[in-house]
C-alpha atoms as a PDB file:
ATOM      1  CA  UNK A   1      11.565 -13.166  -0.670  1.00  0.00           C
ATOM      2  CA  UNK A   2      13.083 -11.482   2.294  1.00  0.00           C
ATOM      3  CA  UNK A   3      13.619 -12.961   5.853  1.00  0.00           C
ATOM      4  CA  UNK A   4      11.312 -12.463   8.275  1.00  0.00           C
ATOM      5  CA  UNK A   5      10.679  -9.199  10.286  1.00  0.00           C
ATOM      6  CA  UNK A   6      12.740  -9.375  13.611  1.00  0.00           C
ATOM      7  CA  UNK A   7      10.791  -6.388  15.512  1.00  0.00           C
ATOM      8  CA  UNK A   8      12.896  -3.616  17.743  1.00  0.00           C
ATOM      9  CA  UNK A   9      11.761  -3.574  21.338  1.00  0.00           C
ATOM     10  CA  UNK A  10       9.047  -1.223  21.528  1.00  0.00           C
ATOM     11  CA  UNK A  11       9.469   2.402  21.829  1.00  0.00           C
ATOM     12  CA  UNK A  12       8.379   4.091  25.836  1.00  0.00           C
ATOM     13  CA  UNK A  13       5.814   6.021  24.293  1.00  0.00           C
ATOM     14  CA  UNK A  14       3.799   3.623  21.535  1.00  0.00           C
ATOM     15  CA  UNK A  15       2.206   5.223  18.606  1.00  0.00           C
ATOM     16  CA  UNK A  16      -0.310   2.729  18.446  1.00  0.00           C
ATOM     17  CA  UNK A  17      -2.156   2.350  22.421  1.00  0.00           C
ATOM     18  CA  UNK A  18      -3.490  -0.297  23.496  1.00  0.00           C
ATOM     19  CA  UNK A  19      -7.138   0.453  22.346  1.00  0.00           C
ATOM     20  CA  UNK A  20      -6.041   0.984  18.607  1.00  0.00           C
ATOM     21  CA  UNK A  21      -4.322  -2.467  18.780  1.00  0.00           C
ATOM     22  CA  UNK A  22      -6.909  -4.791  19.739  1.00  0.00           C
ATOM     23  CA  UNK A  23      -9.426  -3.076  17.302  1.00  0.00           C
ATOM     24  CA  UNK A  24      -6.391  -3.852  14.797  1.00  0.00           C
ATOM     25  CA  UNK A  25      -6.465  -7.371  15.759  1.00  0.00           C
ATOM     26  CA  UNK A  26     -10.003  -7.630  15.768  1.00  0.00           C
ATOM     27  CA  UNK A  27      -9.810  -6.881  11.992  1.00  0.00           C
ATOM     28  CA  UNK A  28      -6.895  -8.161  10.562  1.00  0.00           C
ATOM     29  CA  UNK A  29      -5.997  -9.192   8.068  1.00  0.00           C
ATOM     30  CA  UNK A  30      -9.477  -9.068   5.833  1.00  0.00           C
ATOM     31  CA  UNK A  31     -11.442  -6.420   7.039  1.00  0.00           C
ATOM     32  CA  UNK A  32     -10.686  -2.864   6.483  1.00  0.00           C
ATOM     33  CA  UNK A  33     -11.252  -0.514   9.963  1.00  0.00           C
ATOM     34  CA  UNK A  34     -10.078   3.226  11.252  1.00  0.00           C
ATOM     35  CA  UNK A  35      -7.346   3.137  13.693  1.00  0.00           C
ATOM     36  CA  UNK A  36      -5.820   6.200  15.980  1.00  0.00           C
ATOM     37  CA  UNK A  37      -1.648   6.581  16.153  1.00  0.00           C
ATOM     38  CA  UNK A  38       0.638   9.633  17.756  1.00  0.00           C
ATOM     39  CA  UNK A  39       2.831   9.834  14.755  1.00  0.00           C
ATOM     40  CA  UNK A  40       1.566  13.547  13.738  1.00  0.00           C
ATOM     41  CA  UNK A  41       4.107  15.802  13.660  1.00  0.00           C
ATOM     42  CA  UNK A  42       7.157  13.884  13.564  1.00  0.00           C
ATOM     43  CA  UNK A  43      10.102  15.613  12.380  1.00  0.00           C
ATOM     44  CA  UNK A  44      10.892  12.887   9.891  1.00  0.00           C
ATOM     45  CA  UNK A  45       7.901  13.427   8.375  1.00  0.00           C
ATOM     46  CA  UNK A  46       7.579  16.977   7.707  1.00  0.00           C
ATOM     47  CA  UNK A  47       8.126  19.052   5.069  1.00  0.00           C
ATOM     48  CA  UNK A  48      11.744  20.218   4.962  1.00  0.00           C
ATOM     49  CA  UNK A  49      12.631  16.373   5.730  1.00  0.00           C
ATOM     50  CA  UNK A  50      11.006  15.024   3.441  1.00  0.00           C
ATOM     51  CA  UNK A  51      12.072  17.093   0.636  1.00  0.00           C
ATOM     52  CA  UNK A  52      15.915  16.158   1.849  1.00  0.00           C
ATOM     53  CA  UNK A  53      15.120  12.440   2.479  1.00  0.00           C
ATOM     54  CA  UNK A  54      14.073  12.838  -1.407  1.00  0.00           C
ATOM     55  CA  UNK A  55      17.482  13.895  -2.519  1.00  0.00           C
ATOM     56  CA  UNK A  56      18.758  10.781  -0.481  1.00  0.00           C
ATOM     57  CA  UNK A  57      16.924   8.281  -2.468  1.00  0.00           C
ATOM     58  CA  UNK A  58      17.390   6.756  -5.644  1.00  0.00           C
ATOM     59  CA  UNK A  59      15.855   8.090  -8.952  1.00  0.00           C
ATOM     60  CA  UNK A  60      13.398   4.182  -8.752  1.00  0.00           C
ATOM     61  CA  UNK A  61      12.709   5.007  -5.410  1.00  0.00           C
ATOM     62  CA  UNK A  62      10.647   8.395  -6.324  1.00  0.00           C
ATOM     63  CA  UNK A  63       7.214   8.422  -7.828  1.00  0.00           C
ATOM     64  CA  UNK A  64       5.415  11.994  -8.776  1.00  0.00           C
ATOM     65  CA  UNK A  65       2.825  13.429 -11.498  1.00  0.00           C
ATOM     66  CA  UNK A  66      -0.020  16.126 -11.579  1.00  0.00           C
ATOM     67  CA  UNK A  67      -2.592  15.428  -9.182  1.00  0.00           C
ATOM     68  CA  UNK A  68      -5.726  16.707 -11.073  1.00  0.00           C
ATOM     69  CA  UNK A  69      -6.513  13.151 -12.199  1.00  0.00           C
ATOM     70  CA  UNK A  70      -9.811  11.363 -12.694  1.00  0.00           C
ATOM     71  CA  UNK A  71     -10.416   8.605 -10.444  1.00  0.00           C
ATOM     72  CA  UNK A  72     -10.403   5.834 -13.553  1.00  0.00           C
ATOM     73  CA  UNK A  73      -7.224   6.437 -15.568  1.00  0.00           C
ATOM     74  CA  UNK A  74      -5.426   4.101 -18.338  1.00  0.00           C
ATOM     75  CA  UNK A  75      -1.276   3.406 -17.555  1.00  0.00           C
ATOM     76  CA  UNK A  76       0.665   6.040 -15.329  1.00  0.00           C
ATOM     77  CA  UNK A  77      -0.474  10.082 -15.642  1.00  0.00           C
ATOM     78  CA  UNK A  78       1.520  12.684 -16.853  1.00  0.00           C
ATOM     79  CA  UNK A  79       4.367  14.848 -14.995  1.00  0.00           C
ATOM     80  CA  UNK A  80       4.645  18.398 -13.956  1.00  0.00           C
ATOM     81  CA  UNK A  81       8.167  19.794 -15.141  1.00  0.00           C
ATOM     82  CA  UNK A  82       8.921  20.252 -11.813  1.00  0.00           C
ATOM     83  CA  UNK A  83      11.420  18.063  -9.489  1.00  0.00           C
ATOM     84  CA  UNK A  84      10.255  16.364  -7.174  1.00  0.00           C
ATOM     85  CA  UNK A  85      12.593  18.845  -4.570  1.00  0.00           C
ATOM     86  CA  UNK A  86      10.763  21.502  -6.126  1.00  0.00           C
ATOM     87  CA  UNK A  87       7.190  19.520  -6.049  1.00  0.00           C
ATOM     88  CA  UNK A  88       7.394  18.762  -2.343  1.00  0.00           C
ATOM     89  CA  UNK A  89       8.460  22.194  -1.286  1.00  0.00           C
ATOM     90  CA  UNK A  90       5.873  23.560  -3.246  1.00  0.00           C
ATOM     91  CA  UNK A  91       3.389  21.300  -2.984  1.00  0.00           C
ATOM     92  CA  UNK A  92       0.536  23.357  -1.772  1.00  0.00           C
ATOM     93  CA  UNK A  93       0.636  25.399  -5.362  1.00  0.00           C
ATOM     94  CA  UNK A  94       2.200  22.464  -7.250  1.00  0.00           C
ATOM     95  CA  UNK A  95      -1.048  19.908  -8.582  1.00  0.00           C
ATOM     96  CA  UNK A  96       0.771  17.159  -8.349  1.00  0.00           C
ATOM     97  CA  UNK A  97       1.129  14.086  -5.825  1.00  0.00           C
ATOM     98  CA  UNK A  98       4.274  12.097  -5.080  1.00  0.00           C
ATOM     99  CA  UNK A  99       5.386   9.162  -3.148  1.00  0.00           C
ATOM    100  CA  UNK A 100       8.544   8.383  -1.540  1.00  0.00           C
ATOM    101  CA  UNK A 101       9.105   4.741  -1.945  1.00  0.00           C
ATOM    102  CA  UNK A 102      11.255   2.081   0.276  1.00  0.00           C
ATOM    103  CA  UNK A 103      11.925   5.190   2.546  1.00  0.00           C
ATOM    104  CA  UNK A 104      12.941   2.614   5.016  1.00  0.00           C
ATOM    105  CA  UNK A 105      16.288   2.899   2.748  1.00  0.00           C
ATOM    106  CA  UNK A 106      17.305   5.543   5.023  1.00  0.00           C
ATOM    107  CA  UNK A 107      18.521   3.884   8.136  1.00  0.00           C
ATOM    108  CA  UNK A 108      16.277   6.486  10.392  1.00  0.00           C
ATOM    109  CA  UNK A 109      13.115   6.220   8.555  1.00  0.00           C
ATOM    110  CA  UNK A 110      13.862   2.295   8.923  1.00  0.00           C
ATOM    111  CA  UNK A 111      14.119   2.296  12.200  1.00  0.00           C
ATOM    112  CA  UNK A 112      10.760   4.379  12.542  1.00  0.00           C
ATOM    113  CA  UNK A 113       9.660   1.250  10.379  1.00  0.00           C
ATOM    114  CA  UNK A 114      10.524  -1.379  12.507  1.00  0.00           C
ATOM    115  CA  UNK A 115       9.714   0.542  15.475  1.00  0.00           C
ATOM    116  CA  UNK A 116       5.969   1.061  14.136  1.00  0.00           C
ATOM    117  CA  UNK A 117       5.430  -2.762  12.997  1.00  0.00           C
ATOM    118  CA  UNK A 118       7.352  -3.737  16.361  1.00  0.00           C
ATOM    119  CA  UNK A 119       3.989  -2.416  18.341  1.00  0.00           C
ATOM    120  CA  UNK A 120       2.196  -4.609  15.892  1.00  0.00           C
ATOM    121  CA  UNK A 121       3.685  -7.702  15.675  1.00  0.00           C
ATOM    122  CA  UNK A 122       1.753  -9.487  18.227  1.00  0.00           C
ATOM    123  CA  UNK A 123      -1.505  -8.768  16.223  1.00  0.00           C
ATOM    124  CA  UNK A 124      -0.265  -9.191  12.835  1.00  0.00           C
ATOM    125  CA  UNK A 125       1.989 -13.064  13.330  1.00  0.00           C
ATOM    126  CA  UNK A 126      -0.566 -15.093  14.858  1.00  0.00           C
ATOM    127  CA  UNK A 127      -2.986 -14.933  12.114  1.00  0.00           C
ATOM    128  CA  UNK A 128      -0.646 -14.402   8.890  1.00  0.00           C
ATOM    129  CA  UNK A 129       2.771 -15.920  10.406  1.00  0.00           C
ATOM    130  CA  UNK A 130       6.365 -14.147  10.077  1.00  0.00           C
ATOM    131  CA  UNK A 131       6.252 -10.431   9.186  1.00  0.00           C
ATOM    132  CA  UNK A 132       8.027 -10.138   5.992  1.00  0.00           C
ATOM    133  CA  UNK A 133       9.591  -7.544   3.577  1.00  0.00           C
ATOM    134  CA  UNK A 134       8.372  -4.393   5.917  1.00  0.00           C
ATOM    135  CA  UNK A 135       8.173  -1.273   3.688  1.00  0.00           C
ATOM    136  CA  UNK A 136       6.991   2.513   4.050  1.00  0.00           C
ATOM    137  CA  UNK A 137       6.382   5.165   1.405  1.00  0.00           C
ATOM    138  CA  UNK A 138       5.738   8.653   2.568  1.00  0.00           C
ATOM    139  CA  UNK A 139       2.715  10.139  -0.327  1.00  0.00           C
ATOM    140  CA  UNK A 140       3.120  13.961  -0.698  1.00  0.00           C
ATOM    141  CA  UNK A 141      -0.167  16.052  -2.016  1.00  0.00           C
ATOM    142  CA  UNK A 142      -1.536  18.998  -3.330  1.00  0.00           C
ATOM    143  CA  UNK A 143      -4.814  20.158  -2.425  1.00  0.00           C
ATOM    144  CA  UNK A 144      -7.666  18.190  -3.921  1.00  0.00           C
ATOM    145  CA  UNK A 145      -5.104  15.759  -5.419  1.00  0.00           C
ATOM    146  CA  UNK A 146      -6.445  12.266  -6.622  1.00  0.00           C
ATOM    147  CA  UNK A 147      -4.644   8.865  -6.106  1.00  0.00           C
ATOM    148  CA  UNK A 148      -6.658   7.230  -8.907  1.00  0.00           C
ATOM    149  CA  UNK A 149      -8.445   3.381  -8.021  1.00  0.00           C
ATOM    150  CA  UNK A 150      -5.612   0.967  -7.859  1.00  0.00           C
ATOM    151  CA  UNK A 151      -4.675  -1.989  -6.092  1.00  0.00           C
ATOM    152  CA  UNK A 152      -1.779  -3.264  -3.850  1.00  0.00           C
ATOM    153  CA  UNK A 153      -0.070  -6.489  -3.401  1.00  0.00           C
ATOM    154  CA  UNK A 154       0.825  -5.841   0.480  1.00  0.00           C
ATOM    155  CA  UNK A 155      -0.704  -5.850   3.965  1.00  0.00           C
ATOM    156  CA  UNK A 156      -1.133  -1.920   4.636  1.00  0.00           C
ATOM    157  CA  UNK A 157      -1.284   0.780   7.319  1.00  0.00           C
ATOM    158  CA  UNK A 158      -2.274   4.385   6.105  1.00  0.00           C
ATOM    159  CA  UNK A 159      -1.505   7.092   8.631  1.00  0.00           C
ATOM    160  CA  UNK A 160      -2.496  10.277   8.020  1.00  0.00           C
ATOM    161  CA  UNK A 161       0.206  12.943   9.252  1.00  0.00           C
ATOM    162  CA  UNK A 162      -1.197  16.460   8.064  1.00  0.00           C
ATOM    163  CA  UNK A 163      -4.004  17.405   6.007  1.00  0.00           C
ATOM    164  CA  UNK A 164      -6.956  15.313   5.447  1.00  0.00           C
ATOM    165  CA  UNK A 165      -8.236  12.892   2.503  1.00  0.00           C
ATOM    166  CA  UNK A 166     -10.901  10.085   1.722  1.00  0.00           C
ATOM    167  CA  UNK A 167      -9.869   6.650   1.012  1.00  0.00           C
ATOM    168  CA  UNK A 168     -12.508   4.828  -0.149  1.00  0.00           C
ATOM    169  CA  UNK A 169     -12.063   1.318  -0.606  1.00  0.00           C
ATOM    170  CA  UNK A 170     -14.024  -1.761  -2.488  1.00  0.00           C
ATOM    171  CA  UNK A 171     -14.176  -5.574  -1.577  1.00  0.00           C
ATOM    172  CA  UNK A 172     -10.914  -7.410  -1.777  1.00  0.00           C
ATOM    173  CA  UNK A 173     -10.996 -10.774  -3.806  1.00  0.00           C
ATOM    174  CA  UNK A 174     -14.366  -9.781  -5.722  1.00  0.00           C
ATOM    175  CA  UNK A 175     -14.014  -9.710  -9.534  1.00  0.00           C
ATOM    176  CA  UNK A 176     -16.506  -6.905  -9.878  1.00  0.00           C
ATOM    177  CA  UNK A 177     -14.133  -4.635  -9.049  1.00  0.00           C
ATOM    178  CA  UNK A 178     -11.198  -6.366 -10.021  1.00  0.00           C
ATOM    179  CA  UNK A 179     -11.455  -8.854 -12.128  1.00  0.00           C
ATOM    180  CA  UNK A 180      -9.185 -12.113 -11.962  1.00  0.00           C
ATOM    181  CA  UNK A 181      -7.479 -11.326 -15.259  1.00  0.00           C
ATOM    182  CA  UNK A 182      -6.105  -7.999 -13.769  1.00  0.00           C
ATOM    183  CA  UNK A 183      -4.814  -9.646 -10.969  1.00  0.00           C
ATOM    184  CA  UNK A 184      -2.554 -11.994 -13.264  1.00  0.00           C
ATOM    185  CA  UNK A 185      -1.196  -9.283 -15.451  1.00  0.00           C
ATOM    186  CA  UNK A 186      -0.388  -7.243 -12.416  1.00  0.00           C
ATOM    187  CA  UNK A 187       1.479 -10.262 -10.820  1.00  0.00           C
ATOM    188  CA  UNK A 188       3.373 -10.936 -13.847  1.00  0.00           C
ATOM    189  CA  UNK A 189       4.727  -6.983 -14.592  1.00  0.00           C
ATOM    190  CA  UNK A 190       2.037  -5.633 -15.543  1.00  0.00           C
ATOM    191  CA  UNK A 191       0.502  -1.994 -13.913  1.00  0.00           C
ATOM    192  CA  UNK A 192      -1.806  -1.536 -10.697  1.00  0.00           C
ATOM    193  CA  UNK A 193      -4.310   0.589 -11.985  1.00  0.00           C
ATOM    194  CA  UNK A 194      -7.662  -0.799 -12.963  1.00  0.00           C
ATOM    195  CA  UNK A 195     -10.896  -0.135 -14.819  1.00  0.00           C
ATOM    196  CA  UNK A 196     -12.923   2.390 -12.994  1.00  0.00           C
ATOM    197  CA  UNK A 197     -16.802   2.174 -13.181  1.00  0.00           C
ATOM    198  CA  UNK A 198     -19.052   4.567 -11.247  1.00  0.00           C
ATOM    199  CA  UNK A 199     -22.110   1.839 -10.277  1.00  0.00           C
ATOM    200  CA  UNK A 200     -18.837   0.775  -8.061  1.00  0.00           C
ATOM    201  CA  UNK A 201     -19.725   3.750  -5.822  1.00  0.00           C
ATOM    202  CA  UNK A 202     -22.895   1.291  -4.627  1.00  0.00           C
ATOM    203  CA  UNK A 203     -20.097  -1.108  -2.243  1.00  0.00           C
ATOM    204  CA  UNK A 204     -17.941   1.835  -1.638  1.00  0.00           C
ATOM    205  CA  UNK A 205     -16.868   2.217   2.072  1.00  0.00           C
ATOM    206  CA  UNK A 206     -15.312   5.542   2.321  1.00  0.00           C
ATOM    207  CA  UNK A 207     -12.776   6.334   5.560  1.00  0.00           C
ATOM    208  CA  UNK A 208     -11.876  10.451   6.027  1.00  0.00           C
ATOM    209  CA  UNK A 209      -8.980  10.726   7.858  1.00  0.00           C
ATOM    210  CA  UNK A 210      -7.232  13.711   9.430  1.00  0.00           C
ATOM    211  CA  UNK A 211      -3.932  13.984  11.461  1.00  0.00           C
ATOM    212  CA  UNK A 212      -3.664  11.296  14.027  1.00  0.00           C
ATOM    213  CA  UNK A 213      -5.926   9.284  11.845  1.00  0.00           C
ATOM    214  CA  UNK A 214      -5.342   5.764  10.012  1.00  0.00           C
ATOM    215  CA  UNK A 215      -7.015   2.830   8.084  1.00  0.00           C
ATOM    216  CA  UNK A 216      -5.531  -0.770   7.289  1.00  0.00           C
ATOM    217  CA  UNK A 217      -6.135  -1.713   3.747  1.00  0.00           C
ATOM    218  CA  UNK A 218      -6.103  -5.639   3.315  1.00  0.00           C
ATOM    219  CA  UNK A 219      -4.368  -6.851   0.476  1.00  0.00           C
ATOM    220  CA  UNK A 220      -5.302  -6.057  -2.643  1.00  0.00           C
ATOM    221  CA  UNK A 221      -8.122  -4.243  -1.597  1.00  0.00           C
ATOM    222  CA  UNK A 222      -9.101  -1.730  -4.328  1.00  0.00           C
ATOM    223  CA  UNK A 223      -9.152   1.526  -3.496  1.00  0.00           C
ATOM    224  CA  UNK A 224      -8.696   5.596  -4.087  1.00  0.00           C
ATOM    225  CA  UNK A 225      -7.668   8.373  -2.434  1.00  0.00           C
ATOM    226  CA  UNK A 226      -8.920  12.117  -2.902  1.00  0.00           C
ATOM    227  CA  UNK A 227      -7.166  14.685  -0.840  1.00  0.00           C
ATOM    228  CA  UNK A 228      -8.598  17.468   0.688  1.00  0.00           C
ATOM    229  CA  UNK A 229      -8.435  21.372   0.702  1.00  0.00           C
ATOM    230  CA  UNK A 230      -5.049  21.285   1.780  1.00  0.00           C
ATOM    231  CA  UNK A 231      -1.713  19.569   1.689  1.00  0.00           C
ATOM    232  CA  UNK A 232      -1.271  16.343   2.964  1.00  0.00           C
ATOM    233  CA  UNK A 233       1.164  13.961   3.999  1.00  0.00           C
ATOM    234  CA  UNK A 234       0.580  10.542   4.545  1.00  0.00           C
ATOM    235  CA  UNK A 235       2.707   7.254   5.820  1.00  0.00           C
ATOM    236  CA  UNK A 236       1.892   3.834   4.698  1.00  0.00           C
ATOM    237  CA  UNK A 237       3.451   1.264   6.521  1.00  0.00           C
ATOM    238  CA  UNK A 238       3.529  -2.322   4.805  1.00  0.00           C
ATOM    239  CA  UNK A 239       4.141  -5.913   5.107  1.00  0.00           C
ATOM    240  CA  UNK A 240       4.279  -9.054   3.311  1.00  0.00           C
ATOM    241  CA  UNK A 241       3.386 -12.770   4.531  1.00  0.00           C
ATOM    242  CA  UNK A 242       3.727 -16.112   3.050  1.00  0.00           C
ATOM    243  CA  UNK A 243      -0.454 -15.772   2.572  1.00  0.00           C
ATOM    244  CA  UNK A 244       0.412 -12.950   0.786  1.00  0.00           C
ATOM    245  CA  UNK A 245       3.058 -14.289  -1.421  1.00  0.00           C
ATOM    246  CA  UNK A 246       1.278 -17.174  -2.041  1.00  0.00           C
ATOM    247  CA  UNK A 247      -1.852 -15.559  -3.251  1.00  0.00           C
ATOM    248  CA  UNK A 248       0.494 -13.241  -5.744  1.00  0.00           C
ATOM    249  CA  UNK A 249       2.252 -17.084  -6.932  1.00  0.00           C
ATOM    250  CA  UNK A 250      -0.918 -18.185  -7.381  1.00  0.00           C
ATOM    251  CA  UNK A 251      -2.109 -15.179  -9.760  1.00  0.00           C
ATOM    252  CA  UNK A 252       1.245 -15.675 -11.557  1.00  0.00           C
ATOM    253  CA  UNK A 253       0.443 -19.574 -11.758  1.00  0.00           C
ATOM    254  CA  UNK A 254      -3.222 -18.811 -12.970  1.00  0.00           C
ATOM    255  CA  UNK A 255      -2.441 -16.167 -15.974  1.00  0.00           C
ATOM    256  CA  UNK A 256       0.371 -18.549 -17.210  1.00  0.00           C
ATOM    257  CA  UNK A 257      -2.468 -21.154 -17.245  1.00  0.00           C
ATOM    258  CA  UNK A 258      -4.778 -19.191 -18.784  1.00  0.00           C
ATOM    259  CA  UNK A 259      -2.566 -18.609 -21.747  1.00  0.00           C
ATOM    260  CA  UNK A 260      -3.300 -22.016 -22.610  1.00  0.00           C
ATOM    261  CA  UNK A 261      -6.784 -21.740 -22.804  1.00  0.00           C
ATOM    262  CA  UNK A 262      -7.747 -23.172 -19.473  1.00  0.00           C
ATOM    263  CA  UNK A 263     -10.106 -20.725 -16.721  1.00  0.00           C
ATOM    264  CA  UNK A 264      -8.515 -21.308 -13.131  1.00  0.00           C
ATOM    265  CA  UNK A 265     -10.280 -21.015 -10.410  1.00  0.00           C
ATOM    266  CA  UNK A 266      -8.780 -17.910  -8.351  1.00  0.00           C
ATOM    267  CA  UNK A 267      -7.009 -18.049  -4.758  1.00  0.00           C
ATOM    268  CA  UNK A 268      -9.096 -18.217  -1.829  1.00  0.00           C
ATOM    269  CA  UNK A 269      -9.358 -15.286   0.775  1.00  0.00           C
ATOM    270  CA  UNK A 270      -7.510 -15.861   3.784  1.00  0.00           C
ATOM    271  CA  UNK A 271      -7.512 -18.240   5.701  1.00  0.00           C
ATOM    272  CA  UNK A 272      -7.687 -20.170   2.541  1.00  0.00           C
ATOM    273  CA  UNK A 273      -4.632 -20.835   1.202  1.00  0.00           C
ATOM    274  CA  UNK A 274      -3.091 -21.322  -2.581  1.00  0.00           C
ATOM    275  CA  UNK A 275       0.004 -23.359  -1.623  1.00  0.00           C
ATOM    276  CA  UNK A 276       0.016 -25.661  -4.350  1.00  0.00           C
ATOM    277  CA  UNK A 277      -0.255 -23.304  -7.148  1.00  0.00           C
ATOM    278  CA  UNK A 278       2.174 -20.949  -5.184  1.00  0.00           C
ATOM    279  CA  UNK A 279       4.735 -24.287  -5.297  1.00  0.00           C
ATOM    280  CA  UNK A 280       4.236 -24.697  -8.747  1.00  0.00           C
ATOM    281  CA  UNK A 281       4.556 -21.588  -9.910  1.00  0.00           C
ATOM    282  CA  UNK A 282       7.895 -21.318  -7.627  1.00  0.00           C
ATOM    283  CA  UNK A 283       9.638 -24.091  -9.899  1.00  0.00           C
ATOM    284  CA  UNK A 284       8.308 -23.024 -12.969  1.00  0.00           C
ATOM    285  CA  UNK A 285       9.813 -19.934 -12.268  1.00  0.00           C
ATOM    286  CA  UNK A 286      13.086 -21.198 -10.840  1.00  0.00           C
ATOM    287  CA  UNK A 287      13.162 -23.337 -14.379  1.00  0.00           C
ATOM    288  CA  UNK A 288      11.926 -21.062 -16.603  1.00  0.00           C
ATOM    289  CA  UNK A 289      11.337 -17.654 -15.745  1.00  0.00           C
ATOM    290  CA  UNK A 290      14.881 -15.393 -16.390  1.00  0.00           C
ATOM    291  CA  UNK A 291      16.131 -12.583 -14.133  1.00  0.00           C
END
């Protein structure tokens, strides 16, 4: 686990105003909500630099396939032939999506990082503590692209920079849509993707978003993303906390039980919190667990 987010000081011109921040804390950390930001347009965040600041990054650090993809798959789709140089410069012909992971790598795209969870610090730490392990991945698009129904272990931002897409998102915490099973394999290695059924579609809460446009995504909240008639770029901007690490020790804690034959209950929502199955998990691993 990482040490704790120290935040810059905050930039003259904020990308979040004042407005978009108390309907952030209003909301966080459970509830999902649309949110405004300035951020469109950025030169980091265009095209060309993208397609450089993919060059810069390591080979684990990039992420890209063909984009005409159900919403339900089963284990990672299938690639283009193209590079992913050649897939973001193209990438209004190219069918394919690709993310830019850990961007924050980059010393300039981590201090856009910082700067961006600096405005939000003093909604985000009274509720959830210490901002921890702050992350960004830029997501690159073709038109009509489909980020199939997944789930993700951290407190997230989505900003939408150019283009425009549909996240829909599903309860966080509810087995329906994931069950408690899927969150133990994920914890323990295995893949995000889940089971996709359509009669989901009946507790679906869908959020368009254009350029200048965003939407927090609690953690593990399942959702997908289909883009829209053009190219888009997106910025997701993510955090952990000790809730959050907890409830993924927990998981871990619960599918090692399981194996034994026993049916834990699963972690509370926040504000609950799973500290002594996080603990014990934490030694068992420290004991037991290699690498």
């Amino acid at each position: 686990m990482n040490a704790p987010f120290r935040p810059f000081a905050p930039s003259l011109r904020p990308v979040f105003d004042s407005e978009t921040r108390r309907t952030f804390a209003a909301h966080y950390p459970e509830k999902p909500v649309k949110l405004a930001h300035g951020l469109a347009g950025h030169h980091l965040l265009e095209i060309p630099a993208l397609a450089e600041l993919a060059e810069r990054l390591p080979e684990s650090s990039v992420e890209y396939n063909r984009g005409d993809l159900p919403v339900g798959i089963d284990g990672k789709p299938g690639a283009t032939g193209l590079s992913i140089t050649e897939t973001i410069l193209s990438i209004a012909r190219a069918n394919s999506w690709a993310v830019l992971k850990n961007v924050e790598q980059v010393p300039s795209y981590a201090a856009l990082l910082h700067d961006l969870l600096g405005e939000l610090a003093e909604a985000i730490e009274p509720k959830t503590g210490p901002l921890m392990d702050p992350q960004a991945f830029v997501f690159i698009s073709s038109p009509d692209a489909v980020t199939p129904y997944h789930f993700d272990p951290e407190h997230n931002i989505l900003l939408q920079l150019a283009g425009t897409k549909v996240m829909t998102q599903f309860p966080a915490g509810d087995p329906r849509f994931a069950p408690d099973e899927r969150h133990e394999q994920y914890h323990l290695g295995g893949p995000r993707e889940l089971r996709w059924d359509e009669s989901f579609m009946d507790a679906a809460r869908e959020f368009p978003l254009a350029p200048g446009e965003a939407v927090h995504v609690p953690v593990m909240a399942p959702h997908f993303v289909r883009n829209g008639p053009e190219s888009s770029i997106s910025l997701s901007i993510t955090w952990r906390s000790e809730w959050s690490h907890a409830e993924s020790d927990a998981r871990c804690f619960n599918g090692m039980v399981r194996r034994f034959g026993l049916a834990p209950r699963a972690p509370g929502r926040w504000p609950e919190t799973s500290r002594g199955k996080a603990l014990a998990w934490r030694a068992y691993r420290r004991l037991f667990v290699k690498g």
